[in-house]
Protein backbone atom coordinates (compact mmCIF):
# COMPACT_ATOMS: atom_id res chain seq x y z
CA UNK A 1 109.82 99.14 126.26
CA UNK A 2 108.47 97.75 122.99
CA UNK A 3 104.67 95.69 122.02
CA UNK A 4 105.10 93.77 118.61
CA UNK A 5 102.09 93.92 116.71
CA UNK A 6 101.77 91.44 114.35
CA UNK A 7 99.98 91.69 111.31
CA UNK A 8 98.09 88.95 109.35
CA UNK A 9 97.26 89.07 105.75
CA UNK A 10 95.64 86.86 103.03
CA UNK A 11 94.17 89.00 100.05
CA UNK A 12 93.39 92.56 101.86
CA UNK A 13 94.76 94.77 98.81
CA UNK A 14 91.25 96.83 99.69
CA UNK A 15 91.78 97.23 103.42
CA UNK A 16 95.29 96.83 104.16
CA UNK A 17 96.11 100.63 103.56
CA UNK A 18 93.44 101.90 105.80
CA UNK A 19 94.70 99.37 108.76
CA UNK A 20 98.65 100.03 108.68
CA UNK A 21 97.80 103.66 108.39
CA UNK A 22 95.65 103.60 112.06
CA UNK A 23 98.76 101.09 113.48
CA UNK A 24 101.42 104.34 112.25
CA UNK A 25 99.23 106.43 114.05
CA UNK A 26 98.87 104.54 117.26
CA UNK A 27 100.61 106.39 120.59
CA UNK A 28 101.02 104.45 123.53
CA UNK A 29 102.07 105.76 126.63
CA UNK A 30 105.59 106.80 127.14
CA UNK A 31 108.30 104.79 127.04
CA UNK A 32 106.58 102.27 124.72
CA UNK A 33 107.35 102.00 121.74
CA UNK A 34 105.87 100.07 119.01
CA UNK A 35 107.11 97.28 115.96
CA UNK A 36 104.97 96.12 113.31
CA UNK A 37 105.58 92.22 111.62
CA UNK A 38 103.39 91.94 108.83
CA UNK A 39 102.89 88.67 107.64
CA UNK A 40 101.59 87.61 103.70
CA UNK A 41 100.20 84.20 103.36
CA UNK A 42 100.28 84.00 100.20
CA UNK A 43 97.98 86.82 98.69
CA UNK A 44 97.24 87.00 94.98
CA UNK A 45 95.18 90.04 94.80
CA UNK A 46 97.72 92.81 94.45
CA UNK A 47 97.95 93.11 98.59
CA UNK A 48 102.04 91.69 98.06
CA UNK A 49 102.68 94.26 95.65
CA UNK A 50 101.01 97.13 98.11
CA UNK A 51 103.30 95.41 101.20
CA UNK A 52 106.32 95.58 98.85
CA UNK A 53 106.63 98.93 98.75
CA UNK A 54 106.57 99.94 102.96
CA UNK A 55 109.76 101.36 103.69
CA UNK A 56 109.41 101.62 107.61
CA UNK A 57 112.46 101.10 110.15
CA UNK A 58 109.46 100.21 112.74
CA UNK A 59 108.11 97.41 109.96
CA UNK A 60 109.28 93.86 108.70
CA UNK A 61 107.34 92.72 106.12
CA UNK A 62 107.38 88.56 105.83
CA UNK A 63 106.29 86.82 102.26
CA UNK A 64 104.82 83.22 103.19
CA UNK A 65 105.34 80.93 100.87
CA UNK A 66 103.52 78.35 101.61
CA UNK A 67 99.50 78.85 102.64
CA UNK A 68 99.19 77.12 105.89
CA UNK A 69 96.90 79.34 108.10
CA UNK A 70 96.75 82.36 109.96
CA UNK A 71 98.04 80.73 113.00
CA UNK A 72 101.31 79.43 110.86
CA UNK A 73 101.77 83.62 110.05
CA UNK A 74 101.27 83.70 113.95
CA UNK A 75 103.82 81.75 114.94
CA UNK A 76 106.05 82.65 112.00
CA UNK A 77 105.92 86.59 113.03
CA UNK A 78 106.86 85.58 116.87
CA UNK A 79 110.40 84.22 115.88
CA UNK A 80 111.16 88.41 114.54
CA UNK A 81 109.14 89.79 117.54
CA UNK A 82 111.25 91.66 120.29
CA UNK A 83 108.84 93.32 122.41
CA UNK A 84 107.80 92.74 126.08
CA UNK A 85 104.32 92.42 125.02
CA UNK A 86 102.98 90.73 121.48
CA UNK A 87 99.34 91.62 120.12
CA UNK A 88 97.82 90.00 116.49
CA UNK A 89 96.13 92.50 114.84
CA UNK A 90 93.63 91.17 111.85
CA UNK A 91 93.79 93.01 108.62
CA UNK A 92 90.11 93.61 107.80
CA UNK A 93 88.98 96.41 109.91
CA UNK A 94 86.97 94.31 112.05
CA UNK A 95 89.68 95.40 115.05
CA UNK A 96 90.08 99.20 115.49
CA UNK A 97 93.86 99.38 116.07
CA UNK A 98 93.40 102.25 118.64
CA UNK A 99 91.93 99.65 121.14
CA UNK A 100 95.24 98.80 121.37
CA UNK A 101 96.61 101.29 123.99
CA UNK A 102 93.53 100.68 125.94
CA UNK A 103 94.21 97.26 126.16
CA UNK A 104 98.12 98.03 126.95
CA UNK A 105 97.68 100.30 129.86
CA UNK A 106 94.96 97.84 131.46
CA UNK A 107 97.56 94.49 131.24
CA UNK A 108 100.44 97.37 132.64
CA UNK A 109 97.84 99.00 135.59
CA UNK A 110 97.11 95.14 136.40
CA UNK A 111 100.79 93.57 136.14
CA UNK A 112 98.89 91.00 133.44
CA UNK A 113 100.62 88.50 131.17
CA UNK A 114 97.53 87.81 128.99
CA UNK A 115 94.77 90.41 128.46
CA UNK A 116 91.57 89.32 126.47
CA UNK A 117 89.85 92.26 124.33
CA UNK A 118 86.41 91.00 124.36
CA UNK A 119 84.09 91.98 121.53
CA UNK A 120 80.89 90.35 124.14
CA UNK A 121 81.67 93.07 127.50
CA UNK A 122 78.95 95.04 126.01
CA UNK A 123 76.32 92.18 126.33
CA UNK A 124 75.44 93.55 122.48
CA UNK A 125 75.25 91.31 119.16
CA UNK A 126 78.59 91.42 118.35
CA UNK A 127 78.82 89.40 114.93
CA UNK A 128 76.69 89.58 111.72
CA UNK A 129 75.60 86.06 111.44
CA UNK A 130 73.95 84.84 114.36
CA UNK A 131 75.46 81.55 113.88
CA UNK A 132 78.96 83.11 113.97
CA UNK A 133 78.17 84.27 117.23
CA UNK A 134 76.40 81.19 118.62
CA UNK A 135 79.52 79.02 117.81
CA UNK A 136 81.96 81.80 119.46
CA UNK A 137 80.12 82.09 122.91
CA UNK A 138 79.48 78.22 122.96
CA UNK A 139 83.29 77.60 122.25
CA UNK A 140 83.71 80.14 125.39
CA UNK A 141 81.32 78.20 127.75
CA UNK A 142 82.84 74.87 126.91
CA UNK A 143 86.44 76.70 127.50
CA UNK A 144 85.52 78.64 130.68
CA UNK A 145 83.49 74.92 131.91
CA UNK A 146 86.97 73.27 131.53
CA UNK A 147 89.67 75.35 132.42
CA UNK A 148 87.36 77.11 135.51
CA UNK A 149 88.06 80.30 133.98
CA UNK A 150 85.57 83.14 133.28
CA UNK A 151 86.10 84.73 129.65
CA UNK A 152 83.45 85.99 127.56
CA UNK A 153 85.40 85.83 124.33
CA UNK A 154 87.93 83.27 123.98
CA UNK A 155 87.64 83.43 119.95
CA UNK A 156 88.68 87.23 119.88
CA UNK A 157 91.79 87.84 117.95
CA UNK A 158 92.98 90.54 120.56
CA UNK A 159 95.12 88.94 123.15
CA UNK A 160 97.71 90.88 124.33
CA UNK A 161 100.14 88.28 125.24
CA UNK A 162 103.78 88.18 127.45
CA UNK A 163 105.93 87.77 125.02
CA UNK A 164 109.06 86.13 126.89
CA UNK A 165 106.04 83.53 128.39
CA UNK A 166 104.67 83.15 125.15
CA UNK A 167 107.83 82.10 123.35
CA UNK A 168 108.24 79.10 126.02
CA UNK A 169 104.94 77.24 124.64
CA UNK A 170 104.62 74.85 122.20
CA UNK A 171 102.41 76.15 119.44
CA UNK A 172 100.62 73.26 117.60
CA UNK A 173 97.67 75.37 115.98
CA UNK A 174 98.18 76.30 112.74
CA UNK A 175 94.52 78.07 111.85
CA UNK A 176 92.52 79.81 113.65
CA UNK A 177 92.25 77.56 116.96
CA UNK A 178 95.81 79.13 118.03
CA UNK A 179 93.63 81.43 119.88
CA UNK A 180 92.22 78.75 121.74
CA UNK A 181 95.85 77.30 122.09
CA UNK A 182 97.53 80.34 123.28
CA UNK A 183 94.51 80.95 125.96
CA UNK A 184 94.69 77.06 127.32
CA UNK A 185 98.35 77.27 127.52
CA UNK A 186 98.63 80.53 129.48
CA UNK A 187 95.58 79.61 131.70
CA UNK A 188 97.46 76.69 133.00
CA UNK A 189 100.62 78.33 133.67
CA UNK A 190 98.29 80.33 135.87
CA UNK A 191 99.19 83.46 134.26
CA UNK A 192 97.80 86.73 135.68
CA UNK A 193 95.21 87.33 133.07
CA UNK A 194 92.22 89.85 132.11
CA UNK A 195 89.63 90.86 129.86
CA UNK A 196 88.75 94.10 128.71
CA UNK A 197 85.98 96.00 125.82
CA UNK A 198 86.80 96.58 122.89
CA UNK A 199 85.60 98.03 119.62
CA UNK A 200 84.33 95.77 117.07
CA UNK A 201 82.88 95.54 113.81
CA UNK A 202 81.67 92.24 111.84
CA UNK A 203 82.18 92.20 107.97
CA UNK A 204 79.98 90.06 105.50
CA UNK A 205 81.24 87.31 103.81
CA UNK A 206 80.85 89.08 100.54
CA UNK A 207 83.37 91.27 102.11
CA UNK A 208 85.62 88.36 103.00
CA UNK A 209 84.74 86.77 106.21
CA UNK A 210 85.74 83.41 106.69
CA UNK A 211 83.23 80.19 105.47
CA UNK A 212 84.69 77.36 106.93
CA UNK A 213 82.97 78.11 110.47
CA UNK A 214 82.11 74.61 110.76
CA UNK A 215 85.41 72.89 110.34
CA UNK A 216 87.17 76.12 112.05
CA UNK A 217 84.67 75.56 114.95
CA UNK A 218 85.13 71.44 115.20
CA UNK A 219 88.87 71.99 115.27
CA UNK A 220 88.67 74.60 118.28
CA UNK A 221 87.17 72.04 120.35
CA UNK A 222 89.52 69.28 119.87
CA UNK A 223 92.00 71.64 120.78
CA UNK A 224 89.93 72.93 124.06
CA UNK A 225 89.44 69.40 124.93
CA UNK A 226 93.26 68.20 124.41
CA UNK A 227 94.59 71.28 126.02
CA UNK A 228 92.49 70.46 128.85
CA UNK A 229 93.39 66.08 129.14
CA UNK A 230 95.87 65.46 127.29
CA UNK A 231 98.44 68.57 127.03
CA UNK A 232 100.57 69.36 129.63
């Protein structure tokens, strides 16, 4: 039994040390096994030259050439996954990689194809910028309004996803609306799905969070609303 992790990078030569070294260390419970597909778009700031020299018979390193978006390096890592169960795993520390058997065991103790790890269970402030988190949990209403489901964090880049069901979809998304994608597409199939805590911590944009929240946020709601109409 195998869970791919996938691995997205862009410029994360100061982090991307710190977060393979908690994936390596990362037990989950016997017989499972673990692969890692890390995925480059395109970084210029010595992070290629770090990735270049993993020697791993657990890791596949992929070199994008072309900078289309994190969801591209999404879909892009699924063609070399070969697990039962696929997770995205951000680069940036924000997601502490030992949530990860947590959110394993709950999708295996529930017989789930799609497991949410919610950064909002806690009912805390979960994000630095209040507007950050405003747009998040109003993207989640308008999802959960549409789709009659009952997330609390649609936007969260842990889902742990069936990875044979996954593979049948259509993935449009090339950014960061995939999540919204992926979610919409397993909701309708009715998947057994589920949402659990997890750890999370919110970086600055000094530190590398990303600006465009605006035109990020516009295009997860055309997506949310064609899902819903127009997509079957």
């Amino acid at each position: 039994m195998k869970l791919s992790i996938i691995v997205c990078v862009s410029n994360e030569r100061k982090t991307i040390k710190k977060i393979l070294k908690k994936i390596n260390q990362l037990r989950l419970v016997s017989p499972w096994k673990k692969e890692i597909i890390i995925v480059d778009n395109c970084s210029i700031d010595g992070t290629r030259e770090i990735l270049s020299k993993i020697k791993r018979n657990d890791t596949r390193i992929i070199f994008q050439e072309i900078n289309i978006g994190k969801g591209h390096s999404v879909k892009t890592a699924l063609k070399f996954c070969t697990g039962q169960y696929v997770i995205p795993q951000d680069s940036d520390l924000e997601y502490d990689p030992s949530d990860i058997r947590k959110i394993l065991n709950f999708a295996l103790r529930n017989k789930h194809d799609f497991v949410v790890g919610s950064r909002a269970k806690n009912g805390k402030r979960f994000h630095k910028y209040w507007i950050n988190e405003i747009g998040a949990n109003f993207l989640t209403i308008v999802f959960n309004s549409l789709f009659k489901t009952n997330f609390s964090d649609v936007a969260s880049c842990y889902k742990l996803m069936n990875l044979k069901k996954l593979k049948r979809f259509k993935l449009n998304c090339n950014g960061f609306d995939l999540d919204y994608e992926m979610c919409a597409k397993f909701t309708k199939i009715k998947a057994s799905s589920g949402e659990i805590k997890i750890k999370y911590s919110s970086r600055s944009y000094h530190e590398g969070r990303n600006t465009k929240i605006f035109f990020d946020g516009f295009k997860a709601l055309f997506v949310i609303i064609s899902e819903r109409f127009f997509k079957k």
